[in-house]
Protein backbone atom coordinates (compact mmCIF):
# COMPACT_ATOMS: atom_id res chain seq x y z
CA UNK A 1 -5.79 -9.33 12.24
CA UNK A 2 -3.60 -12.04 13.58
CA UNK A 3 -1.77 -12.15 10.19
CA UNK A 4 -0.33 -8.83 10.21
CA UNK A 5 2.35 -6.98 13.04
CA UNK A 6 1.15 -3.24 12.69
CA UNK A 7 5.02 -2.51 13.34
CA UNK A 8 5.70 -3.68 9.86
CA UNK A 9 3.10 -1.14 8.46
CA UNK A 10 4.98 1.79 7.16
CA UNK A 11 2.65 4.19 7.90
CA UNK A 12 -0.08 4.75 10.17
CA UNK A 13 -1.78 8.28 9.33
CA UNK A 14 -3.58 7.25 6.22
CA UNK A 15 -4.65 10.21 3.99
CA UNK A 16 -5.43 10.55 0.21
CA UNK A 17 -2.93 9.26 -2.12
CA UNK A 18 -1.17 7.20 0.12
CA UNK A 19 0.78 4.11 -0.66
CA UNK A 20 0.66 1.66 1.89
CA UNK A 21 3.44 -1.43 2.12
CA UNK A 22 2.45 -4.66 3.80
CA UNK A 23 5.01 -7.35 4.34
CA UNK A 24 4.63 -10.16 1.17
CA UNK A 25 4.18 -12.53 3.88
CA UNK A 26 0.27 -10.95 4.55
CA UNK A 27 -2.31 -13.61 3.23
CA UNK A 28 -5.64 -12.89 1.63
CA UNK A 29 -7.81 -12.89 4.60
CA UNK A 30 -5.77 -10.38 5.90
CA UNK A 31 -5.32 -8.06 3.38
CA UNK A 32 -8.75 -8.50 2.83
CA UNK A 33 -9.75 -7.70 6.52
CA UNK A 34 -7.28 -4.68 6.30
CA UNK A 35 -8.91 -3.27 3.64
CA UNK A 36 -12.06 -3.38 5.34
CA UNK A 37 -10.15 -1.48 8.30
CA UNK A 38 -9.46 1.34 6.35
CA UNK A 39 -13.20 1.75 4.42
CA UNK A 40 -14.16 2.15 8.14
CA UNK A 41 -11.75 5.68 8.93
CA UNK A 42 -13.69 8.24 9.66
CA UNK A 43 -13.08 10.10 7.22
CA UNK A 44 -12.46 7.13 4.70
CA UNK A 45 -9.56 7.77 2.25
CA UNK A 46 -10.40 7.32 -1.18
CA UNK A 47 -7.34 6.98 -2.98
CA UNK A 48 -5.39 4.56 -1.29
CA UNK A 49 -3.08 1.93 -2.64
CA UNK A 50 -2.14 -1.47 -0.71
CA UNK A 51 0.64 -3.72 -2.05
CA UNK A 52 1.98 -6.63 -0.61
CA UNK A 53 5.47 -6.50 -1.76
CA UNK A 54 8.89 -4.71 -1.69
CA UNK A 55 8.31 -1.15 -3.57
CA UNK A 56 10.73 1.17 -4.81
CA UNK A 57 10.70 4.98 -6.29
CA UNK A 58 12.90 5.05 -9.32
CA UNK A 59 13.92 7.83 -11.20
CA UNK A 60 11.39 9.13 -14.59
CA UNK A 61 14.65 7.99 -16.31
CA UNK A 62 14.79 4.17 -15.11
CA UNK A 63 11.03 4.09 -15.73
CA UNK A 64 11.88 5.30 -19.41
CA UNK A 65 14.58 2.40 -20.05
CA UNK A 66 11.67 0.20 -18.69
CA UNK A 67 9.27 1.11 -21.03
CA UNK A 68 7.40 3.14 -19.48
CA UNK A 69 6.75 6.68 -20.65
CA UNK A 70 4.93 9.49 -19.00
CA UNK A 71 2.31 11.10 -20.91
């Protein structure tokens, strides 16, 4: 993956429910080749979420003012 520095990868022990943050700068072919990567842990996690972008947590209460309401 010459497109990506695994230092910039936030985390490294990928498990269910994890939310993993690439630098924006990643292009397609890499993310794409990444995601490959992880189908091929043994065992595979199956509820993983890549972005390639700055995320935050906010609060239930700045997600309210946004719009969006829990159900």
């Amino acid at each position: 993956m010459s497109g990506l520095n695994l230092a910039d990868v936030r985390k490294l022990q990928i498990q269910d429910g994890d939310v993993l943050i690439l630098p924006d700068h990643v292009d397609h072919a890499t993310l794409s080749e990444f995601m490959g990567r992880l189908r091929e842990l043994e065992p595979a996690p199956k509820n993983v979420t890549v972005a390639c972008c700055q995320i935050e947590q906010i609060s239930e209460a700045q997600m309210n003012a946004a719009g969006w309401y829990r159900k």
